[in-house]
Protein backbone atom coordinates (compact mmCIF):
# COMPACT_ATOMS: atom_id res chain seq x y z
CA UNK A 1 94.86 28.26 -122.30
CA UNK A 2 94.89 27.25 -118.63
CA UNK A 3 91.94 26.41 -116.48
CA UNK A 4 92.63 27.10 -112.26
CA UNK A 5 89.53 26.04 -109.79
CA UNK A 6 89.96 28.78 -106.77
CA UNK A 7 88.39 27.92 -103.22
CA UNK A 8 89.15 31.10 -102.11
CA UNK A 9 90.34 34.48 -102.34
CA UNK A 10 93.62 33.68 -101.23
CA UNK A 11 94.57 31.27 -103.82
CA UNK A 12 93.04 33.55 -105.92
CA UNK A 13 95.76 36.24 -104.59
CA UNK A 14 97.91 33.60 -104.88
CA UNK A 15 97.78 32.83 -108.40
CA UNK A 16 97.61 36.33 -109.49
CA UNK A 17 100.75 37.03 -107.55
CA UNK A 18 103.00 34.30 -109.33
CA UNK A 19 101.26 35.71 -112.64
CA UNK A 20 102.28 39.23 -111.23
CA UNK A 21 106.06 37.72 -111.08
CA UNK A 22 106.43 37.06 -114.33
CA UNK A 23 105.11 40.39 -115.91
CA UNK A 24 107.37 42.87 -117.70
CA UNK A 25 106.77 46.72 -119.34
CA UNK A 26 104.18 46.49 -121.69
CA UNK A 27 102.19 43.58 -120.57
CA UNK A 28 98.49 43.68 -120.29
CA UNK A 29 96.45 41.58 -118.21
CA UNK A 30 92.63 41.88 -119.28
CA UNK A 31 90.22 40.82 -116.78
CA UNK A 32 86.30 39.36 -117.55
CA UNK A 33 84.14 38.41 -115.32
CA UNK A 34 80.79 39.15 -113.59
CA UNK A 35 80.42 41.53 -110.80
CA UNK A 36 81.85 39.75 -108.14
CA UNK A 37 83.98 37.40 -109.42
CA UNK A 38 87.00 38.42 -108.36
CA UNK A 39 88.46 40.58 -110.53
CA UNK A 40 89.79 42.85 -108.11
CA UNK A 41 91.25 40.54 -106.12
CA UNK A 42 92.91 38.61 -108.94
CA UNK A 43 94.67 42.57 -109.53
CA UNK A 44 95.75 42.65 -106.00
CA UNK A 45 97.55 39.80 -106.39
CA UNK A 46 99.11 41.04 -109.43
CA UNK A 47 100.40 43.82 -107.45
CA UNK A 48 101.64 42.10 -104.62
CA UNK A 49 103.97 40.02 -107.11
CA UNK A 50 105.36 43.57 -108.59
CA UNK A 51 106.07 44.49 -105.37
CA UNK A 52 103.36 47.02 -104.68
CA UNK A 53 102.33 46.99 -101.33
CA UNK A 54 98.51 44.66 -100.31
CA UNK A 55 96.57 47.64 -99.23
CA UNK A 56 97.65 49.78 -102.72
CA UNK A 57 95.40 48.01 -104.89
CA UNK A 58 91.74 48.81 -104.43
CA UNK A 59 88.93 49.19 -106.68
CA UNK A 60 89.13 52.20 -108.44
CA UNK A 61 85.78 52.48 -109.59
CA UNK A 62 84.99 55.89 -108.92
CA UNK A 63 88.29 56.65 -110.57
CA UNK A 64 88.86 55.29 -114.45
CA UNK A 65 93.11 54.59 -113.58
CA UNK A 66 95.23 54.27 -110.89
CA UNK A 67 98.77 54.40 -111.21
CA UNK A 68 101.98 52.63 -109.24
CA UNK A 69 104.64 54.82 -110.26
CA UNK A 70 107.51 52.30 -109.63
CA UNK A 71 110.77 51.55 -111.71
CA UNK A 72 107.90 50.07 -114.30
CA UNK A 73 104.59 51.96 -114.03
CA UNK A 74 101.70 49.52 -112.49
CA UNK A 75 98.16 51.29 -114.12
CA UNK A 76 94.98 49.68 -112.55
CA UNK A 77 91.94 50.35 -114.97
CA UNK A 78 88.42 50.02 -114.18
CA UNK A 79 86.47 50.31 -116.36
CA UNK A 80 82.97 49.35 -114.86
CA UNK A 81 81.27 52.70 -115.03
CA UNK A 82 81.93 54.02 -118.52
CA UNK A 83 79.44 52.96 -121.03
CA UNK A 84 82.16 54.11 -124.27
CA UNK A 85 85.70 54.03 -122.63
CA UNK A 86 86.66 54.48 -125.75
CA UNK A 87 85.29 57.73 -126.07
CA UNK A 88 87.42 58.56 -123.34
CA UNK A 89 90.22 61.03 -124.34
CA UNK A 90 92.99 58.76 -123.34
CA UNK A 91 96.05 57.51 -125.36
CA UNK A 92 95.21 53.50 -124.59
CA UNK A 93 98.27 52.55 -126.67
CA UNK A 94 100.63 54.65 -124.86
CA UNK A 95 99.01 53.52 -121.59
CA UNK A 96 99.79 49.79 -122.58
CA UNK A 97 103.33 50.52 -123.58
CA UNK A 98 104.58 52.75 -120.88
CA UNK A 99 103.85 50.00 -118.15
CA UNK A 100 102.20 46.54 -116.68
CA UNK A 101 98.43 47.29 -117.13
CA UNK A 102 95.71 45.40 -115.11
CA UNK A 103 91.99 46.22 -116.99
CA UNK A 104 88.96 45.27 -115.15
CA UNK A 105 86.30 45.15 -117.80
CA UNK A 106 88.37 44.59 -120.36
CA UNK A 107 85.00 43.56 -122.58
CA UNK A 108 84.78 47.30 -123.15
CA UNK A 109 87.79 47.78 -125.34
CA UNK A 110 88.42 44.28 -126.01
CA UNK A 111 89.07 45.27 -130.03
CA UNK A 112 92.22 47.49 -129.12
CA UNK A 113 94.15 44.98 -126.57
CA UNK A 114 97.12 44.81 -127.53
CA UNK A 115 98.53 41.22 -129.59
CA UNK A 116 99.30 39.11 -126.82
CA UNK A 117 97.58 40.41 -124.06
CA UNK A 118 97.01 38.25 -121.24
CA UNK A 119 92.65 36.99 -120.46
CA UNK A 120 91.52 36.35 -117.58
CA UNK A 121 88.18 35.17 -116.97
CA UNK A 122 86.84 34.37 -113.64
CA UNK A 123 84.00 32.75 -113.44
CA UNK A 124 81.50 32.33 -110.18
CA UNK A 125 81.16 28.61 -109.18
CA UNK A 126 80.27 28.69 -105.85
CA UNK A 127 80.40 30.99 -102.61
CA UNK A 128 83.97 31.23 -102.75
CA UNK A 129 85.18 28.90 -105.63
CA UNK A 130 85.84 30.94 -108.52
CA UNK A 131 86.86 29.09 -112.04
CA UNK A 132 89.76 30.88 -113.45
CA UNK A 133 90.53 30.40 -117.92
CA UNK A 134 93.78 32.13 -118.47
CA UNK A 135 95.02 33.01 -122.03
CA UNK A 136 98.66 33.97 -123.33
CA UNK A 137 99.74 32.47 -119.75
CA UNK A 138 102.92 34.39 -118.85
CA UNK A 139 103.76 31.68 -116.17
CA UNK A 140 103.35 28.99 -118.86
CA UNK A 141 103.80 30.70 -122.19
CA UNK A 142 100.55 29.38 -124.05
């Protein structure tokens, strides 16, 4: 596991985008964090470093997936306003496998992420300075 103090949301971006880089089909990148810690950003920065152009990646809260439909499929999950997503009639594992998946929330289906998934956790540490734990590191392996 890595630790990565952000001052701001562009190195935020910034780190998400190198992550973003590295990623290949079937990755998953599970995001944790409090309202407001950045998750979002930390997925537009994924996004950017697929490729996908800035403005793409927005919050899809009042929409459970969004999907890049490039060479590899980019799906952006949010998962903020369903109390059982996995009630939801949706095939997670096919989801997971057909692309590079981003999950905001992850917390709510933490027991079905797939082996080796990628954590993020962002935690709030000031106005703008955002503590940032990665695990299963695709930049660094670990």
């Amino acid at each position: 596991m890595r630790t990565i103090i952000s001052r701001s949301p562009e190195e935020t971006r910034r780190i998400a985008r190198e992550m973003g880089r590295k990623l290949k089909q079937g990755n998953v990148v599970a995001l944790f964090g409090k309202l407001g810690a950045g998750k979002t950003v930390f997925v537009q920065g994924l996004a950017e470093g697929l490729g996908i152009p800035p403005n793409w990646a927005k919050s899809p809260s009042f929409t459970l997936i969004r999907v890049f439909a490039g060479i590899i499929p980019f799906y952006h999950l949010d998962l903020y306003r369903l109390e059982d997503p996995l009630s939801e009639d949706l095939d997670w594992q096919e989801i997971f496998e057909m692309g590079i998946s981003a999950v905001e929330w992850a917390e709510k289906i933490e027991e079905i992420l797939p082996p080796g998934t990628t954590k993020v956790r962002l935690k709030v540490k000031g106005k703008r300075i955002r503590e940032i734990e990665i695990e299963n590191d695709p930049c660094f392996g670990n």
